[in-house]
PDB file of N, CA and C in Angstrom:
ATOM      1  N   UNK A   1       0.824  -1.182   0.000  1.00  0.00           N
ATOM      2  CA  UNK A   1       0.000   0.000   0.000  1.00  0.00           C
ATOM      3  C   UNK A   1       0.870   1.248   0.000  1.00  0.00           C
ATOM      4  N   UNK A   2       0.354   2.285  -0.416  1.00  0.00           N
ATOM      5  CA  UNK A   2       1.208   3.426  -0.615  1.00  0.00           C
ATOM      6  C   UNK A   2       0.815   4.629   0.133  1.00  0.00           C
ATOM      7  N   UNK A   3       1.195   5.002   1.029  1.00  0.00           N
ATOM      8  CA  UNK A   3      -0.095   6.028   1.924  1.00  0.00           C
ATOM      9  C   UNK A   3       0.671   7.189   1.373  1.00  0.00           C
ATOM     10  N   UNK A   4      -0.305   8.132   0.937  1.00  0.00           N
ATOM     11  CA  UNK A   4      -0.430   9.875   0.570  1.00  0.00           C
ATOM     12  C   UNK A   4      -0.474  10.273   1.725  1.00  0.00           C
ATOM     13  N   UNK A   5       0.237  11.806   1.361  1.00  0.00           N
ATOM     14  CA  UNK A   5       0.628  13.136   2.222  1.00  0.00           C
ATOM     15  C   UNK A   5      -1.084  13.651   2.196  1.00  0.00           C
ATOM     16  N   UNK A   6      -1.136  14.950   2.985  1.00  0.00           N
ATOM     17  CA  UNK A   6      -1.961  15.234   2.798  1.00  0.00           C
ATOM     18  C   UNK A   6      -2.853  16.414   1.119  1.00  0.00           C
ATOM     19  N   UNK A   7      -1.207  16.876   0.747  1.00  0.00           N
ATOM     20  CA  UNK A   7      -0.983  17.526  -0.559  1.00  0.00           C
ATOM     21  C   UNK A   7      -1.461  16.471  -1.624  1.00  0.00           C
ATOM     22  N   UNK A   8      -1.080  15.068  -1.604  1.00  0.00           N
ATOM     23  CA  UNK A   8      -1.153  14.087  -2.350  1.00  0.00           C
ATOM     24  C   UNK A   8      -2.732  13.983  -2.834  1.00  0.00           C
ATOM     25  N   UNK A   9      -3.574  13.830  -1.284  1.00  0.00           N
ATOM     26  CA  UNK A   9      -5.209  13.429  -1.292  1.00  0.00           C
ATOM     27  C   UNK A   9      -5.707  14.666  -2.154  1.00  0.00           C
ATOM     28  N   UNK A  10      -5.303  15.764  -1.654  1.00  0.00           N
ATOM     29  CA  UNK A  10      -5.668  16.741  -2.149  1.00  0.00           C
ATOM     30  C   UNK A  10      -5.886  17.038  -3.678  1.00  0.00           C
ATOM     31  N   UNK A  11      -4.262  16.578  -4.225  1.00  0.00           N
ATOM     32  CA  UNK A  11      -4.274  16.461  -5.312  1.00  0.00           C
ATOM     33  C   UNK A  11      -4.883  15.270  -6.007  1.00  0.00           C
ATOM     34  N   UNK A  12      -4.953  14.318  -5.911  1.00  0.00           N
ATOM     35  CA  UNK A  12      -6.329  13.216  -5.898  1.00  0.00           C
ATOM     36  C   UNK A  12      -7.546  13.218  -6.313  1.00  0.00           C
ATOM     37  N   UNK A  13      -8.303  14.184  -5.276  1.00  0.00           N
ATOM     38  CA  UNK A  13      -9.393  14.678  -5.263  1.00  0.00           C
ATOM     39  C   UNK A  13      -9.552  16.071  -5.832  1.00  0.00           C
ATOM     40  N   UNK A  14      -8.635  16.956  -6.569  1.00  0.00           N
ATOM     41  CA  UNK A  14      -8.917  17.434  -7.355  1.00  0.00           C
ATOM     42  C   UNK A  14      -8.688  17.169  -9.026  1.00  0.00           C
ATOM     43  N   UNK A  15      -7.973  16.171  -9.219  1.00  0.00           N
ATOM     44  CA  UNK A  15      -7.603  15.639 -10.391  1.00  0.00           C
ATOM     45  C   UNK A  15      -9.287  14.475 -10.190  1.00  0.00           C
ATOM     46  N   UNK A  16      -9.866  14.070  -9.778  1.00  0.00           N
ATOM     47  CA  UNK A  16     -10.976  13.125  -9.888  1.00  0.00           C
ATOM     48  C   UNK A  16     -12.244  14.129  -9.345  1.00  0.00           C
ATOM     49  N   UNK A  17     -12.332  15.017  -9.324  1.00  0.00           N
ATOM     50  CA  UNK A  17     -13.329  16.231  -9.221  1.00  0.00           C
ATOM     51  C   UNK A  17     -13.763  17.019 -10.509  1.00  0.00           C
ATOM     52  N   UNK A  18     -12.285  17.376 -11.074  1.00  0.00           N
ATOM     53  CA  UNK A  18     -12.002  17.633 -12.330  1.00  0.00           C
ATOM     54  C   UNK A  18     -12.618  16.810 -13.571  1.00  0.00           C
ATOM     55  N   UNK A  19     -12.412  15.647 -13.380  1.00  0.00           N
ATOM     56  CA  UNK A  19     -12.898  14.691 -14.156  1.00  0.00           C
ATOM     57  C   UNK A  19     -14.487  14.060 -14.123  1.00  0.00           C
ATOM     58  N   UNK A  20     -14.698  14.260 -13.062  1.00  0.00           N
ATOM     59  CA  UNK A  20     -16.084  14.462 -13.098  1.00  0.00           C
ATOM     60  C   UNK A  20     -17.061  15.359 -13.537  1.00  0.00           C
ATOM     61  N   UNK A  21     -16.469  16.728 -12.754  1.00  0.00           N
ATOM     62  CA  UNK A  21     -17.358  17.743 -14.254  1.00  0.00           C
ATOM     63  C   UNK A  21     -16.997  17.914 -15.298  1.00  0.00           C
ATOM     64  N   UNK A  22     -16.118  17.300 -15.825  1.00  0.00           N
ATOM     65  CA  UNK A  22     -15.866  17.048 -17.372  1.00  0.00           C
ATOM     66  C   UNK A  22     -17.067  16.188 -17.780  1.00  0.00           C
ATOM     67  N   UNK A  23     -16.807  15.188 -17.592  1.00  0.00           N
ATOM     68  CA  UNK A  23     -17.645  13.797 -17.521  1.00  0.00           C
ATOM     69  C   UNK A  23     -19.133  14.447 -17.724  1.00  0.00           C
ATOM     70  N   UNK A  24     -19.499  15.340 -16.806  1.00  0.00           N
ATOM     71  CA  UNK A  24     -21.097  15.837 -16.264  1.00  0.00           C
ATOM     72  C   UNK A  24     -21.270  17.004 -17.377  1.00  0.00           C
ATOM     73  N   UNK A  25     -20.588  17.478 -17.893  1.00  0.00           N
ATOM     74  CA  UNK A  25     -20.925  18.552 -18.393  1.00  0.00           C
ATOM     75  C   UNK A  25     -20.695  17.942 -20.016  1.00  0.00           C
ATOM     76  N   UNK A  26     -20.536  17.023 -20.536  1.00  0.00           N
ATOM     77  CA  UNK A  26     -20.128  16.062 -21.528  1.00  0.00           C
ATOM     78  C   UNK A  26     -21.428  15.265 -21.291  1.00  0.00           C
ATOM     79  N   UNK A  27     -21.595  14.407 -20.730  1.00  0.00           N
ATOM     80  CA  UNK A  27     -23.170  14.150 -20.698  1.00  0.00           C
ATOM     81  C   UNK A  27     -24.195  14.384 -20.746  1.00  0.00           C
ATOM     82  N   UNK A  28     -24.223  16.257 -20.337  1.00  0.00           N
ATOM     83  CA  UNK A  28     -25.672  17.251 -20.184  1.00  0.00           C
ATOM     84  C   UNK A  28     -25.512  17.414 -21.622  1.00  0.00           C
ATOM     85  N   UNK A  29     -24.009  17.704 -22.369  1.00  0.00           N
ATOM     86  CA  UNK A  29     -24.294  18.295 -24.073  1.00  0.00           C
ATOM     87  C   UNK A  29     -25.011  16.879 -24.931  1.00  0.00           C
ATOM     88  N   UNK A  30     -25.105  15.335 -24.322  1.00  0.00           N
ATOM     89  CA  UNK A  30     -25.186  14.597 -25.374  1.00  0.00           C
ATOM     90  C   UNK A  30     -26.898  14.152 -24.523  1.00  0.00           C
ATOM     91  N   UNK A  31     -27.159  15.011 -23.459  1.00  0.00           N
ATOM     92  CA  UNK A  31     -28.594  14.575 -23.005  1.00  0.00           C
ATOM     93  C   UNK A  31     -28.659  13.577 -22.540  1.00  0.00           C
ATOM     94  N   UNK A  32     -27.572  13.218 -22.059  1.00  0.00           N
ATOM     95  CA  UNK A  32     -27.847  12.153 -20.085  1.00  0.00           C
ATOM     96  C   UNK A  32     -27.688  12.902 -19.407  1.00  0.00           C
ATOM     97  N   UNK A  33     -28.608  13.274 -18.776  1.00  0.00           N
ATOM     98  CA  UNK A  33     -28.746  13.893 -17.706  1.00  0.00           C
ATOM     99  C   UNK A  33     -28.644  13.182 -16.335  1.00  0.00           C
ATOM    100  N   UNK A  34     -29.085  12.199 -16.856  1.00  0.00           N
ATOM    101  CA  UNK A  34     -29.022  11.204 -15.072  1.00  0.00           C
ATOM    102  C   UNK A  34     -27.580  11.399 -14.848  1.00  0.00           C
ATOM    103  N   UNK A  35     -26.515  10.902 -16.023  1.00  0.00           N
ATOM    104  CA  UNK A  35     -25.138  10.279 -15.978  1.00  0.00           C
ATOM    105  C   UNK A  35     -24.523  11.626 -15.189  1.00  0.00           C
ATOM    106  N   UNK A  36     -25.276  13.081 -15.843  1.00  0.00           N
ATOM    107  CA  UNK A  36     -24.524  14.325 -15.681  1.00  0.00           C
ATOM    108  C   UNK A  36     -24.698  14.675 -14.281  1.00  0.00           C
ATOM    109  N   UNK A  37     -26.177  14.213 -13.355  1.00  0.00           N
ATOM    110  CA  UNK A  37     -26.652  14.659 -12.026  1.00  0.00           C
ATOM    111  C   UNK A  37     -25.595  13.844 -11.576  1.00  0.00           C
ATOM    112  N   UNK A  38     -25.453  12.478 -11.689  1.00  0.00           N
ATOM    113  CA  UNK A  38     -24.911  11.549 -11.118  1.00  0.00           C
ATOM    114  C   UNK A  38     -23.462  12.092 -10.441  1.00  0.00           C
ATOM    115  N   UNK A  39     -22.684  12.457 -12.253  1.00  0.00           N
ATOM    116  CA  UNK A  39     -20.924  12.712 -12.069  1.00  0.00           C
ATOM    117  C   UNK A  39     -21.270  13.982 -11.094  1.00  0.00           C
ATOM    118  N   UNK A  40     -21.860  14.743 -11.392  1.00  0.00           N
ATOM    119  CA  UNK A  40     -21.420  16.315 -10.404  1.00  0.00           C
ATOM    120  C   UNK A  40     -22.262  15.676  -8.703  1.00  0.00           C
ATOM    121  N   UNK A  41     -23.118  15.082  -8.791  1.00  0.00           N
ATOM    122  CA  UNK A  41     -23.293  14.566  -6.957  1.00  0.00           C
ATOM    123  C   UNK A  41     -22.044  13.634  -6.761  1.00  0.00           C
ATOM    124  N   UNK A  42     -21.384  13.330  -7.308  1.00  0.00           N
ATOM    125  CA  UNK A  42     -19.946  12.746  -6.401  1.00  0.00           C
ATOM    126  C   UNK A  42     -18.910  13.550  -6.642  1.00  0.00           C
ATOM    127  N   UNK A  43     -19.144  14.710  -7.509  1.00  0.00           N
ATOM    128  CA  UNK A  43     -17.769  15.882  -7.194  1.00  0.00           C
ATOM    129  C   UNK A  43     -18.697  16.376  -6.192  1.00  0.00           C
ATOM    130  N   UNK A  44     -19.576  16.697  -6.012  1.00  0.00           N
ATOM    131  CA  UNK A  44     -20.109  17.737  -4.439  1.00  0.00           C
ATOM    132  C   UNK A  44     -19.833  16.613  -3.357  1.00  0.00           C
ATOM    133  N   UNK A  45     -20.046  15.701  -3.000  1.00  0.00           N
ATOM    134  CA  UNK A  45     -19.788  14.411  -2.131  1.00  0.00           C
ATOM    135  C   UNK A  45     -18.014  14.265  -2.099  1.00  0.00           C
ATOM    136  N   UNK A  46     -17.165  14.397  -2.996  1.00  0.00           N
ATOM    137  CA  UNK A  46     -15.878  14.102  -2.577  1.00  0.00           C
ATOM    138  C   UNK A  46     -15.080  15.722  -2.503  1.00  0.00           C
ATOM    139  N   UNK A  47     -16.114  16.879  -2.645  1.00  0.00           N
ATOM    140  CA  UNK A  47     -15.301  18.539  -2.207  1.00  0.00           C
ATOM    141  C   UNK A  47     -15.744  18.235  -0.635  1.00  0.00           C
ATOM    142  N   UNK A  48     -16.840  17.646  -0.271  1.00  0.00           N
ATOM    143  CA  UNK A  48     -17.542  17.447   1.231  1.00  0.00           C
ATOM    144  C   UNK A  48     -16.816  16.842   2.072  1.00  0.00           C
ATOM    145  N   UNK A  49     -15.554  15.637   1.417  1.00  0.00           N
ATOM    146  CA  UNK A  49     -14.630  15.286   2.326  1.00  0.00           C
ATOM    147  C   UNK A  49     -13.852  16.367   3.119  1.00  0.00           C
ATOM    148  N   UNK A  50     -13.487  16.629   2.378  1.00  0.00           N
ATOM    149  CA  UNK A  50     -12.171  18.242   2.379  1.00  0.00           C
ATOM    150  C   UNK A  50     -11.217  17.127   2.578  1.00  0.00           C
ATOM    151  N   UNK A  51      -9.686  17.751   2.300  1.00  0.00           N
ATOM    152  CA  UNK A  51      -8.643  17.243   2.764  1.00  0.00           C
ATOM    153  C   UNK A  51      -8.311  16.787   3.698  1.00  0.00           C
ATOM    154  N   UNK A  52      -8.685  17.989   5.237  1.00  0.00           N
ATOM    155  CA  UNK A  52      -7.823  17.197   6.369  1.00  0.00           C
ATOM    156  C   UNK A  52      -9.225  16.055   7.085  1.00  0.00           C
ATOM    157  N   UNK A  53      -9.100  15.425   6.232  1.00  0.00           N
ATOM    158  CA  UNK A  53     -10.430  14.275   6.756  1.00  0.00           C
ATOM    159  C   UNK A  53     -10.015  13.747   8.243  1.00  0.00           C
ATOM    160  N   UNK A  54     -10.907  13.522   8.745  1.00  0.00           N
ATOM    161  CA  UNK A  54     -10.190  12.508  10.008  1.00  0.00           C
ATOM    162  C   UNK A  54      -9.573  11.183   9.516  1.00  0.00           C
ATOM    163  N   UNK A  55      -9.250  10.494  10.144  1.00  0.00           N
ATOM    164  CA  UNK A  55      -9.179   9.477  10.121  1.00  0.00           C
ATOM    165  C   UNK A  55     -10.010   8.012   9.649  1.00  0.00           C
ATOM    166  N   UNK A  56     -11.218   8.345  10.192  1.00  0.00           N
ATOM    167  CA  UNK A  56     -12.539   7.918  10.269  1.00  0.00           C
ATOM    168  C   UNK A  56     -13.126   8.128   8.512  1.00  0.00           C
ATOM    169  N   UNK A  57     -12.797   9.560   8.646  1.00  0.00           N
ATOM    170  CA  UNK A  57     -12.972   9.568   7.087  1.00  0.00           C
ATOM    171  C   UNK A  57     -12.344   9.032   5.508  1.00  0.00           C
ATOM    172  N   UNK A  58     -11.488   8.550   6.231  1.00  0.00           N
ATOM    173  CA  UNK A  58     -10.103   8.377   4.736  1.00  0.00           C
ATOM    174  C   UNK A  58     -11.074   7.238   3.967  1.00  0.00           C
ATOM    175  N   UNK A  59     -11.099   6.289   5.042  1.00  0.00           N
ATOM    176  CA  UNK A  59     -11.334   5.351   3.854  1.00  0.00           C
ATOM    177  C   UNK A  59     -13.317   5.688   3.040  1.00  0.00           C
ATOM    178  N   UNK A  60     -14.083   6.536   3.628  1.00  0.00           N
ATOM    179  CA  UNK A  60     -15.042   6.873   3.063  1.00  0.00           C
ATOM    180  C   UNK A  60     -14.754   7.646   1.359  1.00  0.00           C
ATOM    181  N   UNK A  61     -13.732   8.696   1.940  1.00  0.00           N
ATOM    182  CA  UNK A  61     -13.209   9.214   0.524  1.00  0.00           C
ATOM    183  C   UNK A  61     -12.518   8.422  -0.123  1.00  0.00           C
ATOM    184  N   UNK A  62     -11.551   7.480   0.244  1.00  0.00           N
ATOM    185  CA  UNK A  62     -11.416   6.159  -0.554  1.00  0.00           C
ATOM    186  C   UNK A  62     -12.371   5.961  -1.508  1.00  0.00           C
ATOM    187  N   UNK A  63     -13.215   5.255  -0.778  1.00  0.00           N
ATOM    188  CA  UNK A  63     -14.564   4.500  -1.753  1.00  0.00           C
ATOM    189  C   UNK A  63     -15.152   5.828  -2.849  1.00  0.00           C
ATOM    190  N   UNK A  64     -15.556   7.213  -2.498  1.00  0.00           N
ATOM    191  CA  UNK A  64     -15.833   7.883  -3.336  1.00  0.00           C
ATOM    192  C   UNK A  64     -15.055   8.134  -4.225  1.00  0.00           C
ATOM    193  N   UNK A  65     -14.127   7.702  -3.922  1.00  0.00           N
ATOM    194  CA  UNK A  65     -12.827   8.138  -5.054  1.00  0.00           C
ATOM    195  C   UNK A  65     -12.811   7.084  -6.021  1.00  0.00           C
ATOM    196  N   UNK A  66     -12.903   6.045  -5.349  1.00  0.00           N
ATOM    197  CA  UNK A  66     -12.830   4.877  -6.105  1.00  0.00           C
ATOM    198  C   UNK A  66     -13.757   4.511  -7.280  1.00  0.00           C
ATOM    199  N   UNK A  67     -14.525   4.297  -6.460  1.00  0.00           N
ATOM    200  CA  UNK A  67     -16.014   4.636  -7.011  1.00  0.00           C
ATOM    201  C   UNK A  67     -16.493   6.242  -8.268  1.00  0.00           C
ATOM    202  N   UNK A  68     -15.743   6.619  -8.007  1.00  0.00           N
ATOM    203  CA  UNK A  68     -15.671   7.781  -9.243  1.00  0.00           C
ATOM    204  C   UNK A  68     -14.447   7.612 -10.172  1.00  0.00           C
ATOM    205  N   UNK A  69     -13.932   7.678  -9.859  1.00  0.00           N
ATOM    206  CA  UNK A  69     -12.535   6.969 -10.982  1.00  0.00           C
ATOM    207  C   UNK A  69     -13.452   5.788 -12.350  1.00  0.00           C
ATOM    208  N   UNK A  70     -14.124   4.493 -11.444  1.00  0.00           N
ATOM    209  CA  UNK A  70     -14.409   3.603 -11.951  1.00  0.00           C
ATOM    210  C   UNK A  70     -16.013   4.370 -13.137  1.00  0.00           C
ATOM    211  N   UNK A  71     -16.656   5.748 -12.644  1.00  0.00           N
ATOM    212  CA  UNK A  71     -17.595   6.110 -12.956  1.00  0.00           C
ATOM    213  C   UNK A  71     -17.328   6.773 -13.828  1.00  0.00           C
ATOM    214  N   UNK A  72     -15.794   7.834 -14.130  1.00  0.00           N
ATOM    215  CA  UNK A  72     -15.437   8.275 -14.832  1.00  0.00           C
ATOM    216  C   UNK A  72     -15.071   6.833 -16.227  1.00  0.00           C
ATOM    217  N   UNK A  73     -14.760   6.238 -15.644  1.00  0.00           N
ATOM    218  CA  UNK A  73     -14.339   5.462 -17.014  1.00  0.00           C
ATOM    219  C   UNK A  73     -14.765   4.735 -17.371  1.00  0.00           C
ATOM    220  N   UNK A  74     -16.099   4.460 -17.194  1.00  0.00           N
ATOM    221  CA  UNK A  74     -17.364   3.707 -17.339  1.00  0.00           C
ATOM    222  C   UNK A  74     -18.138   5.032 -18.865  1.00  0.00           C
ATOM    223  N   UNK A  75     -18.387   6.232 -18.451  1.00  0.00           N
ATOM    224  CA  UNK A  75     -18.883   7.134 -19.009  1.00  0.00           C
ATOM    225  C   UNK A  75     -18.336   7.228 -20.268  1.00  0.00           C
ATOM    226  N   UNK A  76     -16.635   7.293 -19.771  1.00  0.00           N
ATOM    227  CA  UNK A  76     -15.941   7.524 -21.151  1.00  0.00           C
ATOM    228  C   UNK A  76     -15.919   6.798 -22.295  1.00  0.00           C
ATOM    229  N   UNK A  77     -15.795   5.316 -21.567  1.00  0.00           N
ATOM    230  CA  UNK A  77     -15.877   3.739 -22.686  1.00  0.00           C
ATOM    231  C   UNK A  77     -17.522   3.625 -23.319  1.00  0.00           C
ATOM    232  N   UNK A  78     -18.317   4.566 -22.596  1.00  0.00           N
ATOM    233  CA  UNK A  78     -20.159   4.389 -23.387  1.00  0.00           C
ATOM    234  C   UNK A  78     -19.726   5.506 -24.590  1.00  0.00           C
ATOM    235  N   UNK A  79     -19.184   6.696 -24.022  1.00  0.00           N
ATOM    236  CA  UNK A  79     -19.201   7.779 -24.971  1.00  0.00           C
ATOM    237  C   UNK A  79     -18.504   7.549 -26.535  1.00  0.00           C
ATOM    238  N   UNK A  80     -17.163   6.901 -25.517  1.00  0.00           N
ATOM    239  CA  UNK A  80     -16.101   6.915 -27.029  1.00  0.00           C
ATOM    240  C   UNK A  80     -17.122   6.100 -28.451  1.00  0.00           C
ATOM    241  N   UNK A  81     -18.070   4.938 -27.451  1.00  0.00           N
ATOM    242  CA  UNK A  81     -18.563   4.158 -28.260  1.00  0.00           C
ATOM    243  C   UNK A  81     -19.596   4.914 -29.280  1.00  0.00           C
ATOM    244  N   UNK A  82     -20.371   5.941 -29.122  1.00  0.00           N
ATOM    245  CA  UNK A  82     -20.860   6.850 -29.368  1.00  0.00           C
ATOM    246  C   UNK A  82     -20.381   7.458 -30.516  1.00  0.00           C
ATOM    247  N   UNK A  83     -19.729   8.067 -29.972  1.00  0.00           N
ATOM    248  CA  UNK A  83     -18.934   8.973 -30.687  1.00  0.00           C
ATOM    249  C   UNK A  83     -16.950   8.989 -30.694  1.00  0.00           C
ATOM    250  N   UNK A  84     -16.721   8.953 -31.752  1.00  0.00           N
ATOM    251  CA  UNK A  84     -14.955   8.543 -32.096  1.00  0.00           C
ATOM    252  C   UNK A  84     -14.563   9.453 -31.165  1.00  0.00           C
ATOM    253  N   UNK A  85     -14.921  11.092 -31.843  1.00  0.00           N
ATOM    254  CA  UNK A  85     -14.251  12.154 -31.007  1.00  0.00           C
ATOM    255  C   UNK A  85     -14.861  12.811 -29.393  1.00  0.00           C
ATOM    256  N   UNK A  86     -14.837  11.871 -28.820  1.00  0.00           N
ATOM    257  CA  UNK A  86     -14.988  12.104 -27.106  1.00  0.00           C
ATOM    258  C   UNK A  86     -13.643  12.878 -26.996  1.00  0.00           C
ATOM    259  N   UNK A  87     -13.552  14.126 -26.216  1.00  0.00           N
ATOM    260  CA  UNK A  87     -12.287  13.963 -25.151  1.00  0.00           C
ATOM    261  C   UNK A  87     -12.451  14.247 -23.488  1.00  0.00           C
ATOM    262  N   UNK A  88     -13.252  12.922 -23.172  1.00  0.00           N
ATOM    263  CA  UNK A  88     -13.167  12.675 -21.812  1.00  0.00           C
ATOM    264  C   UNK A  88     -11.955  12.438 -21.085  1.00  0.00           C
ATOM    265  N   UNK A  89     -11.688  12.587 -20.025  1.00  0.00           N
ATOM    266  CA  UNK A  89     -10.483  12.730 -18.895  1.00  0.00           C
ATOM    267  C   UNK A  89     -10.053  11.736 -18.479  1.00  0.00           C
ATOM    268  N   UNK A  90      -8.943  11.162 -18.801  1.00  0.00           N
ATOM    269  CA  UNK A  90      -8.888   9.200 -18.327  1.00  0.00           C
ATOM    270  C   UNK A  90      -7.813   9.651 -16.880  1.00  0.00           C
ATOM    271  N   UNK A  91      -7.953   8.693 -16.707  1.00  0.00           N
ATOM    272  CA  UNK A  91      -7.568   8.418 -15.003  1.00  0.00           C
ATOM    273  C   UNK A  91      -6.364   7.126 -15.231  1.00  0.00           C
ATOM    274  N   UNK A  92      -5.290   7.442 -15.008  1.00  0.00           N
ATOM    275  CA  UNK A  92      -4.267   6.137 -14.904  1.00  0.00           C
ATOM    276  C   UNK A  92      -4.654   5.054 -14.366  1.00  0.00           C
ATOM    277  N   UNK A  93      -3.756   3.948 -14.633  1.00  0.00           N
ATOM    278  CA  UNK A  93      -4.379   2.387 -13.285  1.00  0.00           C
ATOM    279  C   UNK A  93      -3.188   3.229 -12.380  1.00  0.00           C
ATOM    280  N   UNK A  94      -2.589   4.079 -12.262  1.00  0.00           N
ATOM    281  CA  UNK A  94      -1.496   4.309 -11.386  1.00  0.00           C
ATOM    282  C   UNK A  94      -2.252   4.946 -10.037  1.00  0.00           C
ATOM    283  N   UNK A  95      -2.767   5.990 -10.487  1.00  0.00           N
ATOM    284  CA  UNK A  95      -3.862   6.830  -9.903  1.00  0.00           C
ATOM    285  C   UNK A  95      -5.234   5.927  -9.307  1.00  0.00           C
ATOM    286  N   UNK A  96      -5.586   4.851 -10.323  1.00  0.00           N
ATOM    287  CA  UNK A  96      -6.557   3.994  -9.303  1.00  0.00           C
ATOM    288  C   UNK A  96      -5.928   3.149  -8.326  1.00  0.00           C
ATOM    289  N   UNK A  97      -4.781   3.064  -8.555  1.00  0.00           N
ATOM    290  CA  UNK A  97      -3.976   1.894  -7.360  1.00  0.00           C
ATOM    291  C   UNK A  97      -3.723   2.767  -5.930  1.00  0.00           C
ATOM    292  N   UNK A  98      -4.032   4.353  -6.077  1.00  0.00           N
ATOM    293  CA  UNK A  98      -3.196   5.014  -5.059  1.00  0.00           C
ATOM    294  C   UNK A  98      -4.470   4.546  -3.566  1.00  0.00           C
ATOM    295  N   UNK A  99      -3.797   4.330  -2.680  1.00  0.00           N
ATOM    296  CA  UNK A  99      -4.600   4.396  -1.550  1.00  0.00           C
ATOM    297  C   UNK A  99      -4.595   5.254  -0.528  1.00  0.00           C
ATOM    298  N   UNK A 100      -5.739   5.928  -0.569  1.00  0.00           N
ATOM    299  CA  UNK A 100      -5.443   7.290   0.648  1.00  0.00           C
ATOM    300  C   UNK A 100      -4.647   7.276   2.205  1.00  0.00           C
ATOM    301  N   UNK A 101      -4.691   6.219   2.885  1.00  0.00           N
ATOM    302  CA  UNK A 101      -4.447   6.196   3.711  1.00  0.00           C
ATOM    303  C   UNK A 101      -2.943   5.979   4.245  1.00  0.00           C
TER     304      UNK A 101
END
């Protein structure tokens, strides 16, 4: 396991925040709207962590993180299928391997 600083989470959760209102605002132009409510309620749900989480909290933002990473690239692999020229926000396996804690 690899435990992050607190700069690290930070940066984390704004690189997978980022990618979510990409994601959401890319879905409202092609009229999913569910997909678009969906991506921006887990960027408002993982700004709600904040950084200096407790303890208690890490592994909750874990799972939202996780869980959005996997949502981001779920969206992207429907879209590309869609359409050739998507440019949705990909997320490394490096970046999904990181563990907050």
């Amino acid at each position: 396991m690899i435990e992050m600083s607190p700069s690290e989470r930070a940066d984390m959760m704004t690189l997978v925040v980022n990618a979510l209102e990409s994601v959401a605002e890319d879905a409202g132009e092609r009229g999913d709207l569910k997909s678009a409510r969906n991506a921006t309620y887990l960027a408002c749900s993982i700004r709600g962590c904040g950084v200096e989480a407790s303890t208690d909290m890490l592994r909750a933002a874990e799972i939202l993180l996780e869980q959005s990473i996997n949502y981001v690239a779920s969206l992207s692999e429907r879209f590309e299928g869609v359409s050739d020229a998507s440019a949705e926000p990909e997320v490394s396996s490096e970046t999904r391997s990181r563990i907050l804690h």
